[in-house]
PDB file of N, CA and C in Angstrom:
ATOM      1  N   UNK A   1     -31.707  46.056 -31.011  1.00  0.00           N
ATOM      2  CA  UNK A   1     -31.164  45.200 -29.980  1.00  0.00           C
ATOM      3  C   UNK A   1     -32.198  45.035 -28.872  1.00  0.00           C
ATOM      4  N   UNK A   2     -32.243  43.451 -28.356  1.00  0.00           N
ATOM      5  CA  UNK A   2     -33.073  43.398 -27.184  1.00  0.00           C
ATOM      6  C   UNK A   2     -32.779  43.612 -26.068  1.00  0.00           C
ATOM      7  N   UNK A   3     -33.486  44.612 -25.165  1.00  0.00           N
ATOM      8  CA  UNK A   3     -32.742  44.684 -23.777  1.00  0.00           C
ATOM      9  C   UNK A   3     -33.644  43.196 -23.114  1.00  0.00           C
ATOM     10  N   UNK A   4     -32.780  42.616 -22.047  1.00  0.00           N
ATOM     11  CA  UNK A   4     -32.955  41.454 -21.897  1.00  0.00           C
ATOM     12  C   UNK A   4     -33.120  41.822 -19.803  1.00  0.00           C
ATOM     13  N   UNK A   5     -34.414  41.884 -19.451  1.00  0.00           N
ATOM     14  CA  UNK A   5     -34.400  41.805 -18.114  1.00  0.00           C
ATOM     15  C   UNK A   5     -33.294  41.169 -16.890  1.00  0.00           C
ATOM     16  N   UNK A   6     -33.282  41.368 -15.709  1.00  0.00           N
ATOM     17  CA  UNK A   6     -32.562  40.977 -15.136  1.00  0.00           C
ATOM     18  C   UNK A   6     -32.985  39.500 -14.439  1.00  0.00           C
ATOM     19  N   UNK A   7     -32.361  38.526 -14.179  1.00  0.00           N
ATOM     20  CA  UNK A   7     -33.210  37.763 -13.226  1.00  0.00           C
ATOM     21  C   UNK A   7     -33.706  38.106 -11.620  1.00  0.00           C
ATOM     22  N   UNK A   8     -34.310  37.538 -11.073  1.00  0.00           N
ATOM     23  CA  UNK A   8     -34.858  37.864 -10.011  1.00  0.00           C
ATOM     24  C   UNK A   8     -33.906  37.504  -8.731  1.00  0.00           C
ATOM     25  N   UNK A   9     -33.409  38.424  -7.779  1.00  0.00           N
ATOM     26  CA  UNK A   9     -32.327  38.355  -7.329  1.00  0.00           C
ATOM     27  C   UNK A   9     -33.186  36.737  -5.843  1.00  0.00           C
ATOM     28  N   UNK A  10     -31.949  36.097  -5.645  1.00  0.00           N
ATOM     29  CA  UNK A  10     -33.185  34.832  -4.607  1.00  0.00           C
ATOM     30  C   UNK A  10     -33.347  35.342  -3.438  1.00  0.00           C
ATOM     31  N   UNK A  11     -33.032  36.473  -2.916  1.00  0.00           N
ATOM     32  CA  UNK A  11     -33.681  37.074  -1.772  1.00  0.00           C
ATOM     33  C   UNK A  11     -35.635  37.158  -1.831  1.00  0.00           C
ATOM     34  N   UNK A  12     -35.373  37.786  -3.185  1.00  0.00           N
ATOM     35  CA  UNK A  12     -36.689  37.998  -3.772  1.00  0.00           C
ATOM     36  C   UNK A  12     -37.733  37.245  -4.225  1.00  0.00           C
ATOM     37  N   UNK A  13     -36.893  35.681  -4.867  1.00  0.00           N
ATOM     38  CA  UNK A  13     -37.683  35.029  -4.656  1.00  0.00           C
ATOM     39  C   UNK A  13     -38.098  33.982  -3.348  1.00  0.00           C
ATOM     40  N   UNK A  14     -37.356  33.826  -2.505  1.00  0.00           N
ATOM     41  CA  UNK A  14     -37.418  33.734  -1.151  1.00  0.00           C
ATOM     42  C   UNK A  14     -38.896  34.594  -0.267  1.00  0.00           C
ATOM     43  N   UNK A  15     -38.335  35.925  -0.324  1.00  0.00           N
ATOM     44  CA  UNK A  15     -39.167  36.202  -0.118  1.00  0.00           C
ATOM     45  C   UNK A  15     -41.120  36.510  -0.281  1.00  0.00           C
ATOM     46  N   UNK A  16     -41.096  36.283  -2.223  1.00  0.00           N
ATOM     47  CA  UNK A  16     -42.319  36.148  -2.867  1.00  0.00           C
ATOM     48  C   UNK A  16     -42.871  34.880  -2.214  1.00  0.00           C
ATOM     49  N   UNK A  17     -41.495  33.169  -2.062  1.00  0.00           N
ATOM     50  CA  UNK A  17     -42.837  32.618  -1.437  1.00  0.00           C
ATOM     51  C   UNK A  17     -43.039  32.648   0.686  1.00  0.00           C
ATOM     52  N   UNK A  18     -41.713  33.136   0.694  1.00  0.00           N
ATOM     53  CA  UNK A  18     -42.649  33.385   2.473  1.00  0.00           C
ATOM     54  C   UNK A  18     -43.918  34.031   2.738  1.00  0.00           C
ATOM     55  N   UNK A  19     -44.112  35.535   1.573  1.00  0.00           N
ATOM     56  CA  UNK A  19     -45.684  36.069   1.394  1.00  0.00           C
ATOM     57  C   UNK A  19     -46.971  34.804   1.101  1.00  0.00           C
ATOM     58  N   UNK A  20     -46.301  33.803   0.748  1.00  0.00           N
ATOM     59  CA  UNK A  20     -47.161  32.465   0.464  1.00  0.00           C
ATOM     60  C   UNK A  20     -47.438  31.614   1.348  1.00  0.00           C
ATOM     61  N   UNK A  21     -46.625  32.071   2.375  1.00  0.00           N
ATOM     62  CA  UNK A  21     -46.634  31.120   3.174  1.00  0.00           C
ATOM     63  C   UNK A  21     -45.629  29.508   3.611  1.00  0.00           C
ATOM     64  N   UNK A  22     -44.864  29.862   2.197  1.00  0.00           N
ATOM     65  CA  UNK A  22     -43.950  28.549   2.255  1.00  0.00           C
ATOM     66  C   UNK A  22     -43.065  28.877   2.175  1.00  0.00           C
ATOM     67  N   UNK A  23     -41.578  27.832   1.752  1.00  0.00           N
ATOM     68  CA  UNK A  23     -40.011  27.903   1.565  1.00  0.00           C
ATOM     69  C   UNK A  23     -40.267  26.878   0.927  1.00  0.00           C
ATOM     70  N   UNK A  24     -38.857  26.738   0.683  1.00  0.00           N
ATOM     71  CA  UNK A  24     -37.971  26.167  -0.645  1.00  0.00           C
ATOM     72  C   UNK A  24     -38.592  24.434   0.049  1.00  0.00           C
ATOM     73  N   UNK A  25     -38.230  24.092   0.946  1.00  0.00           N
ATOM     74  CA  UNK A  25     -38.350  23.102   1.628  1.00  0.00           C
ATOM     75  C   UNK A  25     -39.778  22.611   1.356  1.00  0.00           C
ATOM     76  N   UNK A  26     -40.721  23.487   2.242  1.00  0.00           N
ATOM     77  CA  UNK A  26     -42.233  23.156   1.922  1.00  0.00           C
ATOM     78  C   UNK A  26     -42.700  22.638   0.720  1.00  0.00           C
ATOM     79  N   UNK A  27     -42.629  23.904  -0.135  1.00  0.00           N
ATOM     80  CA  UNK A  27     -42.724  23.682  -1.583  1.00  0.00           C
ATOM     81  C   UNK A  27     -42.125  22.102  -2.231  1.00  0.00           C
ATOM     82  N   UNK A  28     -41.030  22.033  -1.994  1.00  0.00           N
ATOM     83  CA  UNK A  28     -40.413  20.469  -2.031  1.00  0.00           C
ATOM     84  C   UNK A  28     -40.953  19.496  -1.730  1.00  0.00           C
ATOM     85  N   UNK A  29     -41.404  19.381  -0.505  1.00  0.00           N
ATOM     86  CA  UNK A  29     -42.252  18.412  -0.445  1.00  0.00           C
ATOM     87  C   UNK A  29     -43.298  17.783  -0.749  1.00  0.00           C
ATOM     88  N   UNK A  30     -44.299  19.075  -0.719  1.00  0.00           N
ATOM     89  CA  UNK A  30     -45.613  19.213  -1.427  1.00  0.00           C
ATOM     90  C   UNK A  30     -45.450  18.505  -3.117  1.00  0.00           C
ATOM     91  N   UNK A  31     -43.984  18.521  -3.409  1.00  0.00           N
ATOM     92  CA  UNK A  31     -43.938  18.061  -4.936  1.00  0.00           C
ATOM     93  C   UNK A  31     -43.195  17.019  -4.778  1.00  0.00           C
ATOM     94  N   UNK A  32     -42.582  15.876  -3.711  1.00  0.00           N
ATOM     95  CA  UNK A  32     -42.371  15.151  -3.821  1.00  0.00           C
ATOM     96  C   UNK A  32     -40.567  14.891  -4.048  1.00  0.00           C
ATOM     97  N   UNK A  33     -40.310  15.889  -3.819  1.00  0.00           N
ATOM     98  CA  UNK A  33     -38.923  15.925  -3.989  1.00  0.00           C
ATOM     99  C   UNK A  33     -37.435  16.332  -2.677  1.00  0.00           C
ATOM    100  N   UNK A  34     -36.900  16.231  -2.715  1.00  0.00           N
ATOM    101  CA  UNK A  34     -36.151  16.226  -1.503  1.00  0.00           C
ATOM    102  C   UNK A  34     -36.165  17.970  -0.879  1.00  0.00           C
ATOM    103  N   UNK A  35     -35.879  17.746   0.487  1.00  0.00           N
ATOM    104  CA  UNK A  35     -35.910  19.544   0.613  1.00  0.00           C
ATOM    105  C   UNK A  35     -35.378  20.184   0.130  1.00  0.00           C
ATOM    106  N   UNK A  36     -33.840  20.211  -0.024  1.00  0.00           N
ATOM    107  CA  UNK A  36     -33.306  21.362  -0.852  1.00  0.00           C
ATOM    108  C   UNK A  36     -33.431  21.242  -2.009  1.00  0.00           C
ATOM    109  N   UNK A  37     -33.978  20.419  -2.715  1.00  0.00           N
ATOM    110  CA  UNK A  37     -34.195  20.670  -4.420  1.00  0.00           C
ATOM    111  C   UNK A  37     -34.229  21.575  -5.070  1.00  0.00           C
ATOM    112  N   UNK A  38     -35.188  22.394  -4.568  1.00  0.00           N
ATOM    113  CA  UNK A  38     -35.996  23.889  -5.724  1.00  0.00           C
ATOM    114  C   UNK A  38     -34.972  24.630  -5.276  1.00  0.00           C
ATOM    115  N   UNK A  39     -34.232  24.942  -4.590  1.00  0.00           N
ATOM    116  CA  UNK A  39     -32.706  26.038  -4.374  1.00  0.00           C
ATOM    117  C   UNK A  39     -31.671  25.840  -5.421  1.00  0.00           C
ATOM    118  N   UNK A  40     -32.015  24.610  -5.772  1.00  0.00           N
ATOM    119  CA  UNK A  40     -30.754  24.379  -7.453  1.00  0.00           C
ATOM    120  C   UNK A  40     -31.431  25.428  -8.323  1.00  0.00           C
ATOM    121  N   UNK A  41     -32.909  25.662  -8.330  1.00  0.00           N
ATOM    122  CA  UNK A  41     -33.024  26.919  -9.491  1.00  0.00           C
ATOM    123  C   UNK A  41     -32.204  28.213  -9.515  1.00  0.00           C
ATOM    124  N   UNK A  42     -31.892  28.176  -8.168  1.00  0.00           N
ATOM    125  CA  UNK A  42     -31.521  29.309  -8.027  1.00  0.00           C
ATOM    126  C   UNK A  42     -29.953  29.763  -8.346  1.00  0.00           C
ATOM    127  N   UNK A  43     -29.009  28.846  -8.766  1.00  0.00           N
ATOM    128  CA  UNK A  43     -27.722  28.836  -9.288  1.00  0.00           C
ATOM    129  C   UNK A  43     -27.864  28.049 -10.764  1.00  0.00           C
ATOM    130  N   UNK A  44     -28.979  27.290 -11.154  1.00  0.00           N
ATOM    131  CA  UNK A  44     -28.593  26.516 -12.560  1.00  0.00           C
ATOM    132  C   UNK A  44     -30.095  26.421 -12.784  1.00  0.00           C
ATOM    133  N   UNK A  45     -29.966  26.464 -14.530  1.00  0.00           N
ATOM    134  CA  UNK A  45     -31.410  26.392 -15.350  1.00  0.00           C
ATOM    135  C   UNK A  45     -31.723  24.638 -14.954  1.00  0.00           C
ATOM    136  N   UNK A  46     -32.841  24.654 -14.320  1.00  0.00           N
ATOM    137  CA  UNK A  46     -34.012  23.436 -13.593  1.00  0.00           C
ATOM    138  C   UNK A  46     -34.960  23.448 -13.835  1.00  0.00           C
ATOM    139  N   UNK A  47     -35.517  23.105 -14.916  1.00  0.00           N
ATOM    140  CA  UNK A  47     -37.280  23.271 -15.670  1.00  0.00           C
ATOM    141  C   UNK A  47     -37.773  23.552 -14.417  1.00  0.00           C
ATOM    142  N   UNK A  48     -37.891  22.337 -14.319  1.00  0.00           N
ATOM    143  CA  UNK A  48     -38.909  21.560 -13.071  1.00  0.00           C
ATOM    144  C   UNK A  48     -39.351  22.262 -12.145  1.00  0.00           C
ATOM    145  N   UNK A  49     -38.096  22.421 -11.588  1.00  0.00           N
ATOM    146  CA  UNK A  49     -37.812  23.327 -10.274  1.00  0.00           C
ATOM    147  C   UNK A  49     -38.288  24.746 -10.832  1.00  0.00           C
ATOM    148  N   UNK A  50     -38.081  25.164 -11.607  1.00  0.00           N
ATOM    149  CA  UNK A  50     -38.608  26.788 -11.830  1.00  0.00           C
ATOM    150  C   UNK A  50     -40.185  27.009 -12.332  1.00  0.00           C
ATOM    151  N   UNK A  51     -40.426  25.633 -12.547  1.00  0.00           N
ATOM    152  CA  UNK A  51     -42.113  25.949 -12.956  1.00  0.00           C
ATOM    153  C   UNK A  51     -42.811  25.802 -11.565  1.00  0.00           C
ATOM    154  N   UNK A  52     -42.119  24.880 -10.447  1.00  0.00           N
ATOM    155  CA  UNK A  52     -42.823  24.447  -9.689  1.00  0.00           C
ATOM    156  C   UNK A  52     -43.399  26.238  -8.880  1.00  0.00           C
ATOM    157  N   UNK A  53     -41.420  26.477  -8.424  1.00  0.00           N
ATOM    158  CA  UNK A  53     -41.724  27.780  -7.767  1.00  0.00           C
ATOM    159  C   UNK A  53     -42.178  28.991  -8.350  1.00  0.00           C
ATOM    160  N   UNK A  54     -42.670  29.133  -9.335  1.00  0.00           N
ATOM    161  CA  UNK A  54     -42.957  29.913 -10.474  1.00  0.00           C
ATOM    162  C   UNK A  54     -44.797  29.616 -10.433  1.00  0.00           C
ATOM    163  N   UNK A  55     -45.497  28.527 -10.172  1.00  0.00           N
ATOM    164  CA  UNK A  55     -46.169  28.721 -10.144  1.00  0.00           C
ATOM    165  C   UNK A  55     -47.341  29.063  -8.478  1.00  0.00           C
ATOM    166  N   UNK A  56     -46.029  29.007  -7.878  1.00  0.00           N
ATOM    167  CA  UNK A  56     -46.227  29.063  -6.226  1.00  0.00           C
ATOM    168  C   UNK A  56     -46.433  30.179  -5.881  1.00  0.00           C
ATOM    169  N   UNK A  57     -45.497  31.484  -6.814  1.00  0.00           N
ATOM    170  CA  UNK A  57     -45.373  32.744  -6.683  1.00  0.00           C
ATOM    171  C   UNK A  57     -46.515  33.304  -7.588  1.00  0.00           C
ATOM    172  N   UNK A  58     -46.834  32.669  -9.066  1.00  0.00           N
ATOM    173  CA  UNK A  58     -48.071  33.420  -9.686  1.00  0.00           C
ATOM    174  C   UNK A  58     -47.919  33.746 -10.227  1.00  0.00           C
ATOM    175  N   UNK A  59     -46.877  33.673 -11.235  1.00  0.00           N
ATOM    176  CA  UNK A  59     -46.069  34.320 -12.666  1.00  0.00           C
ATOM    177  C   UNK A  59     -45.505  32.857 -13.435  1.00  0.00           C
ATOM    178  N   UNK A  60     -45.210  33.223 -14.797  1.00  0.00           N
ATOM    179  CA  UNK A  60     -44.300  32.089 -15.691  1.00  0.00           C
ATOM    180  C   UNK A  60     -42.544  32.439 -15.403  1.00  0.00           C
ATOM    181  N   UNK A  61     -42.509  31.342 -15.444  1.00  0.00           N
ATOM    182  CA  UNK A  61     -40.452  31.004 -15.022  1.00  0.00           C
ATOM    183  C   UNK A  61     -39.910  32.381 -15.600  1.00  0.00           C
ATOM    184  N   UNK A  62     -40.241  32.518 -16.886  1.00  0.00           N
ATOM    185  CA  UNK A  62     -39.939  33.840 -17.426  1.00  0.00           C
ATOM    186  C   UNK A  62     -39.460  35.013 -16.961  1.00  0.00           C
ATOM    187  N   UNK A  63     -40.414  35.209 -15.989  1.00  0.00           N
ATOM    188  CA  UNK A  63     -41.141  36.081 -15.170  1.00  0.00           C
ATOM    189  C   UNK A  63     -40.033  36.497 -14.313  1.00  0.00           C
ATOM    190  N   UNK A  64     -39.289  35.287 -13.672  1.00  0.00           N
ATOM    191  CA  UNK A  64     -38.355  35.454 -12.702  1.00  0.00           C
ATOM    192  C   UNK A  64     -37.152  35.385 -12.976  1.00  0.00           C
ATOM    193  N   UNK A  65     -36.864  34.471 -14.161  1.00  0.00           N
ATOM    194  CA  UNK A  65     -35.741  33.727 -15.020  1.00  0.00           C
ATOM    195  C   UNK A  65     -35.369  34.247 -16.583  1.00  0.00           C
ATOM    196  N   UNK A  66     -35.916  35.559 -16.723  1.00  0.00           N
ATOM    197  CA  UNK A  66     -35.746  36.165 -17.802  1.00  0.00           C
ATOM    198  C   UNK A  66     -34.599  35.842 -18.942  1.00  0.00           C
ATOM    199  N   UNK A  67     -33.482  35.823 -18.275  1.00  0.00           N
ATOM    200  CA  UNK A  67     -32.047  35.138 -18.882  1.00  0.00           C
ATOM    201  C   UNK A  67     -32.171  33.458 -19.332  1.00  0.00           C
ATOM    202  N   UNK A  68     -33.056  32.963 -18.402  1.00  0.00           N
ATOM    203  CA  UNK A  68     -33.054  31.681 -18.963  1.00  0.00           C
ATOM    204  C   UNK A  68     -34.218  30.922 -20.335  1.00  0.00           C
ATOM    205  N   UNK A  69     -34.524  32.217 -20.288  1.00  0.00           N
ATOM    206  CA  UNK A  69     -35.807  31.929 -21.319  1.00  0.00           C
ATOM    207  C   UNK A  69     -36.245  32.923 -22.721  1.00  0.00           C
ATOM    208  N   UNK A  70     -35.065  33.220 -22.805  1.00  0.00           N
ATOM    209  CA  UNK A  70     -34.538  34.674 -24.088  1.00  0.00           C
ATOM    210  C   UNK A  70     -34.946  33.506 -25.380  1.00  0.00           C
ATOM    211  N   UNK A  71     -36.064  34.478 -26.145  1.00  0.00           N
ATOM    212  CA  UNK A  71     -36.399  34.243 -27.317  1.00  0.00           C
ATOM    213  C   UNK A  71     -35.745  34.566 -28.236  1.00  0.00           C
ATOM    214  N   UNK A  72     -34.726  33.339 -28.900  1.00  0.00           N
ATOM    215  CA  UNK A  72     -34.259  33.515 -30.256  1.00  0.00           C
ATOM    216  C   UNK A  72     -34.708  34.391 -31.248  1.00  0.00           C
ATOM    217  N   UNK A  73     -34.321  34.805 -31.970  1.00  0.00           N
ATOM    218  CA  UNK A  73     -34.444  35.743 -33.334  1.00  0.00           C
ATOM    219  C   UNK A  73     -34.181  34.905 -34.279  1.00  0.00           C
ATOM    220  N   UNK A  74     -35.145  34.445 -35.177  1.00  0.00           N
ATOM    221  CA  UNK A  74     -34.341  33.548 -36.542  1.00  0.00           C
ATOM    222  C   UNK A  74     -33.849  34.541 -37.432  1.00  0.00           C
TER     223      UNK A  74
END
């Protein structure tokens, strides 16, 4: 059986990008999208939105989104 990580609680990721220097907002813009956008990752699977902040922080979506990215077993 696979143990399956936890996701990353959004305090945490909040906080990974204030160490960056940005927010949810910033980040948004910089990509062209409305401010609160990238905060939908944080209640519902959002490619987009999770690669953007995913690559803001320095890890793959994976990384943070473990649950949303569980490798099938054929």
């Amino acid at each position: 059986m696979e143990v399956i990580e936890r996701d990353w609680h959004k305090a945490d990721i909040k906080g990974a990008l204030e160490k960056r220097g940005t927010n949810f907002e910033k980040l948004a813009g910089e990509n062209g999208l409305a401010g609160a956008t990238l905060r939908n990752a944080l209640r519902v699977k959002y490619p987009k939105a999770e690669k953007i902040i995913a690559q803001e922080i320095g890890v793959d979506p994976s990384v943070i989104w473990p649950s949303r990215y569980v490798q099938k077993s054929a």
